[in-house]
C-alpha atoms as a PDB file:
ATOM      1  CA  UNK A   1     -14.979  13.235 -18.521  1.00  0.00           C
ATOM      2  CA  UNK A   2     -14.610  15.431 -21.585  1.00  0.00           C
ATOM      3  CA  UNK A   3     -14.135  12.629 -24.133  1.00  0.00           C
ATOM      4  CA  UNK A   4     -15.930  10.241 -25.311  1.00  0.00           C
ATOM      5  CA  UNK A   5     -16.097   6.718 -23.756  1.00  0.00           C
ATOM      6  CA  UNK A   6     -16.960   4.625 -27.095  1.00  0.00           C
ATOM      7  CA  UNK A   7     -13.625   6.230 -28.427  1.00  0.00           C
ATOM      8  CA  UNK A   8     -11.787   4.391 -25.742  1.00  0.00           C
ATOM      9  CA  UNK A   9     -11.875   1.130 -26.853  1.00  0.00           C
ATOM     10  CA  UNK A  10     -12.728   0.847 -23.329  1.00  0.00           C
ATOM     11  CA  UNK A  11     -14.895  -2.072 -22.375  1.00  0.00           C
ATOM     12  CA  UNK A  12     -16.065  -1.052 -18.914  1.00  0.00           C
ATOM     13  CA  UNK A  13     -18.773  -2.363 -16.605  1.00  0.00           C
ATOM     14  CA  UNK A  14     -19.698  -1.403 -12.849  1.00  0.00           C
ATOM     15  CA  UNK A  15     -17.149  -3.982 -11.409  1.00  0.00           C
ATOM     16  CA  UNK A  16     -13.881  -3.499  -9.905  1.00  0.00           C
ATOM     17  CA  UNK A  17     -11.532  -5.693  -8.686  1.00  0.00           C
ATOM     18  CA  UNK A  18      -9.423  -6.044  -5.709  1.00  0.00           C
ATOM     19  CA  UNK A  19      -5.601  -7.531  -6.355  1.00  0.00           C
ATOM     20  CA  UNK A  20      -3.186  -7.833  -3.190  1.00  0.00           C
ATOM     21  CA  UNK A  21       0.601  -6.797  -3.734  1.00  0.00           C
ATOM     22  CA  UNK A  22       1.705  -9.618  -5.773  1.00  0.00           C
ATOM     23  CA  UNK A  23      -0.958  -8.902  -8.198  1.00  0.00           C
ATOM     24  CA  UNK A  24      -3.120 -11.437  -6.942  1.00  0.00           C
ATOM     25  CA  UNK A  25      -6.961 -11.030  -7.914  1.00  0.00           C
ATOM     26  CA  UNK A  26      -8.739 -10.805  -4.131  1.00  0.00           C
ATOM     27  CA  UNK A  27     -11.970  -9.706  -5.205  1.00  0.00           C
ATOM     28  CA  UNK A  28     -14.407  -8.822  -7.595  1.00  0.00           C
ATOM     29  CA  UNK A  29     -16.895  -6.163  -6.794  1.00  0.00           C
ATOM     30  CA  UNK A  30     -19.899  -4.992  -8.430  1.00  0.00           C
ATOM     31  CA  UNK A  31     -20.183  -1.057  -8.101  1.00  0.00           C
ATOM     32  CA  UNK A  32     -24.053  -0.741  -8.297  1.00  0.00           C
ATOM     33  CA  UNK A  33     -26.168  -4.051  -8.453  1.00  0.00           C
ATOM     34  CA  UNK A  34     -26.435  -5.510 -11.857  1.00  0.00           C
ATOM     35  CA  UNK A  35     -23.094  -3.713 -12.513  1.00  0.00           C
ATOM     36  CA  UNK A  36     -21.210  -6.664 -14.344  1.00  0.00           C
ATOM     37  CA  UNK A  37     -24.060  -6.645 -17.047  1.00  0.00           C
ATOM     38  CA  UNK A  38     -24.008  -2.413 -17.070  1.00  0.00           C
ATOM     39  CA  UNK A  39     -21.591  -1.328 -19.602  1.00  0.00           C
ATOM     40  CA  UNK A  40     -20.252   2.432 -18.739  1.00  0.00           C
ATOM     41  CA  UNK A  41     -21.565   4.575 -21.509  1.00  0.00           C
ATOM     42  CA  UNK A  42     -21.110   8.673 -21.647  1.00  0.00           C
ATOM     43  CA  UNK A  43     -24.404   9.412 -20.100  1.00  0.00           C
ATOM     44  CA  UNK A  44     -23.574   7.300 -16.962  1.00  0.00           C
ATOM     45  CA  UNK A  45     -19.560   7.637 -16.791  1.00  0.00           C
ATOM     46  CA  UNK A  46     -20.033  10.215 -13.865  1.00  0.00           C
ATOM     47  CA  UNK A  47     -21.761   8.161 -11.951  1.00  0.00           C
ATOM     48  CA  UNK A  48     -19.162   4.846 -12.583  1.00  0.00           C
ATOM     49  CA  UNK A  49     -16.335   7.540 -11.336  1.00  0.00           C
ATOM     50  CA  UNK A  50     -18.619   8.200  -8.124  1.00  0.00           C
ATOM     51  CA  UNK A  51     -18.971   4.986  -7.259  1.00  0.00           C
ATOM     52  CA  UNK A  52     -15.777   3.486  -8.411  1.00  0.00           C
ATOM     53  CA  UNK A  53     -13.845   6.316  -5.700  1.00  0.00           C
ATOM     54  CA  UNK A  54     -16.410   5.305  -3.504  1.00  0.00           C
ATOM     55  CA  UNK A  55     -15.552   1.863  -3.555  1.00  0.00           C
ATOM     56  CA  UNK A  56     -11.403   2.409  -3.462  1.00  0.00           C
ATOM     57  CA  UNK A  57     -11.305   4.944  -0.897  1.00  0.00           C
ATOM     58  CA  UNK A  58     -13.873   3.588   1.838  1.00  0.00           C
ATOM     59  CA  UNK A  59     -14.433  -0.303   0.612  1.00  0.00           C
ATOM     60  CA  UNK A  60     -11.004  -1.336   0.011  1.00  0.00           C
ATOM     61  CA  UNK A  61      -9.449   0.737   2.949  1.00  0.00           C
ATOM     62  CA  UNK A  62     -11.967  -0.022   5.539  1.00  0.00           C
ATOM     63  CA  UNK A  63      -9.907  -3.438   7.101  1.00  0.00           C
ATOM     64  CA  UNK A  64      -6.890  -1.146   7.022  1.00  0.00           C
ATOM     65  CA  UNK A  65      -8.031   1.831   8.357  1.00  0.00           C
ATOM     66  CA  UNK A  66     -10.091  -0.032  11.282  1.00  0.00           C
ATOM     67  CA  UNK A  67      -7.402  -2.084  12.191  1.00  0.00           C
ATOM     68  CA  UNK A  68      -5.054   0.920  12.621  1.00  0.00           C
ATOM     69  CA  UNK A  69      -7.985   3.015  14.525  1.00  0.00           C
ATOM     70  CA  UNK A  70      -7.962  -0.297  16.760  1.00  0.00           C
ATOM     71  CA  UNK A  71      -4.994   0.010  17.825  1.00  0.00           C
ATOM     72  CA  UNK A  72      -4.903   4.416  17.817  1.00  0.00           C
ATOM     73  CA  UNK A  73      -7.185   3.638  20.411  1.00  0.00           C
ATOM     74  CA  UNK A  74      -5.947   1.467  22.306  1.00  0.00           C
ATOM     75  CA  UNK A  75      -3.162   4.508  22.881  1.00  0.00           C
ATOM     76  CA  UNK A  76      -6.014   6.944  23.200  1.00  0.00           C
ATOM     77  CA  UNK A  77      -9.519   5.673  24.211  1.00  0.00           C
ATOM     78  CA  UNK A  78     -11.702   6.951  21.742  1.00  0.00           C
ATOM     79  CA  UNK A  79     -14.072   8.863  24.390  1.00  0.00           C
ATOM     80  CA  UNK A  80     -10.334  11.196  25.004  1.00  0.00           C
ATOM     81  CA  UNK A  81      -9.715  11.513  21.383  1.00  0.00           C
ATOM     82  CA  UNK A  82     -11.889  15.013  21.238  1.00  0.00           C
ATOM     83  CA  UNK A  83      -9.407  16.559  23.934  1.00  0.00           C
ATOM     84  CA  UNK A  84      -6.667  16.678  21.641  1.00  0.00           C
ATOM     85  CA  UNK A  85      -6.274  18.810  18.298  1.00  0.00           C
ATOM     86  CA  UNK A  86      -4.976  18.049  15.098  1.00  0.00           C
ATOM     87  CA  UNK A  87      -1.608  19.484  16.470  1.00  0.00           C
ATOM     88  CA  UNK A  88      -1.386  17.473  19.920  1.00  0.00           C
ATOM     89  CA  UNK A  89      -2.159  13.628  17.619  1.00  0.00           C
ATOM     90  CA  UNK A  90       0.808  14.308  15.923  1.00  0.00           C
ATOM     91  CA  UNK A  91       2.957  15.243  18.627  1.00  0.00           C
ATOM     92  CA  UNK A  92       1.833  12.165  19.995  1.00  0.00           C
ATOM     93  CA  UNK A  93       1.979  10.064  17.140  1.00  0.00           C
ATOM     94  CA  UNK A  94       5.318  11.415  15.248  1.00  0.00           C
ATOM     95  CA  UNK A  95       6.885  13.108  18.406  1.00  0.00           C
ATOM     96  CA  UNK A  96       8.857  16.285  18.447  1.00  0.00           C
ATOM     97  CA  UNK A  97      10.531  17.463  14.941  1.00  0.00           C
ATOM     98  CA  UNK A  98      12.288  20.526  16.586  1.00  0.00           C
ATOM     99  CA  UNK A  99      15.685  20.210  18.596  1.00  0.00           C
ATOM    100  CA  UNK A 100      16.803  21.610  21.831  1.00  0.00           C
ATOM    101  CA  UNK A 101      20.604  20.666  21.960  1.00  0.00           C
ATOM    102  CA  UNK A 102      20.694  22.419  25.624  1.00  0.00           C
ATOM    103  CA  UNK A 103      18.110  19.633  26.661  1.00  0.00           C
ATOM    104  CA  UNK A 104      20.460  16.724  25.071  1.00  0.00           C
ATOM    105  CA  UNK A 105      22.984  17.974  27.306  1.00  0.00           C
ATOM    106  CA  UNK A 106      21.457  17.716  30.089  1.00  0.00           C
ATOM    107  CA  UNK A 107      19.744  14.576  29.259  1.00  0.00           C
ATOM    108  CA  UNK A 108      22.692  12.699  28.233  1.00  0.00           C
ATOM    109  CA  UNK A 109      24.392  10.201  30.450  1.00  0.00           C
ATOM    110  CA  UNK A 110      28.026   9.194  29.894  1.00  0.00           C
ATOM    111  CA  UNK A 111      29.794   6.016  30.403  1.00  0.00           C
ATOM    112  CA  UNK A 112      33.454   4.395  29.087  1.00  0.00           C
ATOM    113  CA  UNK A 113      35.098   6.538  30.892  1.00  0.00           C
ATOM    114  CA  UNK A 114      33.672   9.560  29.504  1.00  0.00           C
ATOM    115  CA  UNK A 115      32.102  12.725  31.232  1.00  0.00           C
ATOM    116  CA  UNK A 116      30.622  16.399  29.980  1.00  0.00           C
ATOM    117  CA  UNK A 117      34.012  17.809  30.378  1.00  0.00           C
ATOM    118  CA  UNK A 118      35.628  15.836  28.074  1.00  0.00           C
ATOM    119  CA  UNK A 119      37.141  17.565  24.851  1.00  0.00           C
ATOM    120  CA  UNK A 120      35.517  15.205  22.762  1.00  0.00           C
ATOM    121  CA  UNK A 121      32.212  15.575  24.337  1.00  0.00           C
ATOM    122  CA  UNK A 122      32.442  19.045  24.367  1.00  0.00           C
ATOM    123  CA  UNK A 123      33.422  19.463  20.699  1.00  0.00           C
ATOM    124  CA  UNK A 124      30.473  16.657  19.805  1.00  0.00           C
ATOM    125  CA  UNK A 125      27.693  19.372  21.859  1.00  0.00           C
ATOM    126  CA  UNK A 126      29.734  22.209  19.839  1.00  0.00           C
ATOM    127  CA  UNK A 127      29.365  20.682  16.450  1.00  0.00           C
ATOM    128  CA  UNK A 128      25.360  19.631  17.106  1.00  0.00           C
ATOM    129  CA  UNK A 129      24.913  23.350  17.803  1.00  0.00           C
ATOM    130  CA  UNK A 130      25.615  24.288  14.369  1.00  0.00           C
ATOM    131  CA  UNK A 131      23.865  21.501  12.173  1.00  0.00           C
ATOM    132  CA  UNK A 132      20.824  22.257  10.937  1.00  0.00           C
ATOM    133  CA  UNK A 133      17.510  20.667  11.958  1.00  0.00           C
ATOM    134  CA  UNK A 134      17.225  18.255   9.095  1.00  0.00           C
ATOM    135  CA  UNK A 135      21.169  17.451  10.149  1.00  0.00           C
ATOM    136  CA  UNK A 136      20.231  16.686  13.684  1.00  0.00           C
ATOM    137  CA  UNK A 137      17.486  14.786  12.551  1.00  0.00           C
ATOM    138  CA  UNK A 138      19.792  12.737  10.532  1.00  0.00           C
ATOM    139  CA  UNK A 139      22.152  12.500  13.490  1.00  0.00           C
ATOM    140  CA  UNK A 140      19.080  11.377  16.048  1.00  0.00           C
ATOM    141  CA  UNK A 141      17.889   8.672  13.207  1.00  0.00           C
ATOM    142  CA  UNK A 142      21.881   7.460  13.386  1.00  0.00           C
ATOM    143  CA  UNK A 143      21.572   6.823  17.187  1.00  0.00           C
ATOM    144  CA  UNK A 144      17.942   6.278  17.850  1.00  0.00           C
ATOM    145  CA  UNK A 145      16.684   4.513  14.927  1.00  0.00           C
ATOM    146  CA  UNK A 146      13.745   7.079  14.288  1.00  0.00           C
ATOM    147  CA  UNK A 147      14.409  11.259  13.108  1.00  0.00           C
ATOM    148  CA  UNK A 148      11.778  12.139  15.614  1.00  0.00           C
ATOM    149  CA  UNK A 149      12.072  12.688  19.379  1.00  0.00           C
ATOM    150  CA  UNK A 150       9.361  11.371  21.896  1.00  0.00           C
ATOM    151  CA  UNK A 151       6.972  13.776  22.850  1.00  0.00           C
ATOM    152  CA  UNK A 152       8.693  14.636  26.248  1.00  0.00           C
ATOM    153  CA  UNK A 153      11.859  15.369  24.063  1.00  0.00           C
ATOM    154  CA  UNK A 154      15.424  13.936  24.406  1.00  0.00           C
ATOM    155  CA  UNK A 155      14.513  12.790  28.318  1.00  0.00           C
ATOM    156  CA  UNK A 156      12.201  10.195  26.705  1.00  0.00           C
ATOM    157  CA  UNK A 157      15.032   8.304  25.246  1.00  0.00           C
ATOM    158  CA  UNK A 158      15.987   5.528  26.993  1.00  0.00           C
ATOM    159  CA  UNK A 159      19.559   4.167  25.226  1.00  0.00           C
END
């Protein structure tokens, strides 16, 4: 905003365009009516920045963002949403991101032959004890396909 537009070389109008992710031109939007005859000049480059973050952050995202609020909802009705906090969404959206390796224990359920007093079982619960988080995270991702655990914790997985 501090320099001068007409030293740009800049030839900007009240327009924007839309281009998908091959680069494909989707649309072509004026920002203010009239705008593909208004050139952006110093005196109104405030107002082009207004309206052009306007545009990109409600305009463009709007098909995106209600699609994914469509289906949000159809997880948690919009007329529950206000029960939860910021907190509680993400539990329910990302799961758990802390590790109980007691609760994997209990949770797990052997087969092959194998059992919880198995030396090799028991040295697998040993070594899971002293990874970090970001290890067992890695570990989960390995088996589960996602670094997070369901809300209800490692109970919730279902091999």
């Amino acid at each position: 905003l501090q320099n001068d537009i007409n030293d740009s070389g800049l030839e900007l109008t009240f327009v924007d365009e839309v281009y998908d992710d091959s680069g494909t031109l989707l649309q072509t939007a004026e920002l203010k009516r009239g705008g593909q005859a208004l050139a952006v000049t110093d005196a109104n480059k405030w107002e082009y920045l207004c309206r052009l973050a306007d545009f990109r952050l409600q305009e463009v995202t709007r098909k995106k963002a209600d699609a994914f609020l469509e289906g949000f909802y159809t997880l948690i009705p919009d007329q529950h949403i206000g029960m939860f906090d910021e907190a509680e969404i993400q539990l329910l959206i990302s799961g758990l991101s802390t590790f109980d390796i007691k609760e994997l224990e209990e949770s797990c359920r052997f087969s092959g032959g194998y059992g919880p007093q198995d030396k090799i079982v028991k040295w697998f619960f040993a070594l899971m004890k002293t990874l970090t988080p970001a290890e067992v995270a890695q570990v989960l991702q390995f088996v589960t396909g996602s670094p997070q655990l369901p809300a209800v914790g490692f109970k919730g997985l279902d091999p």
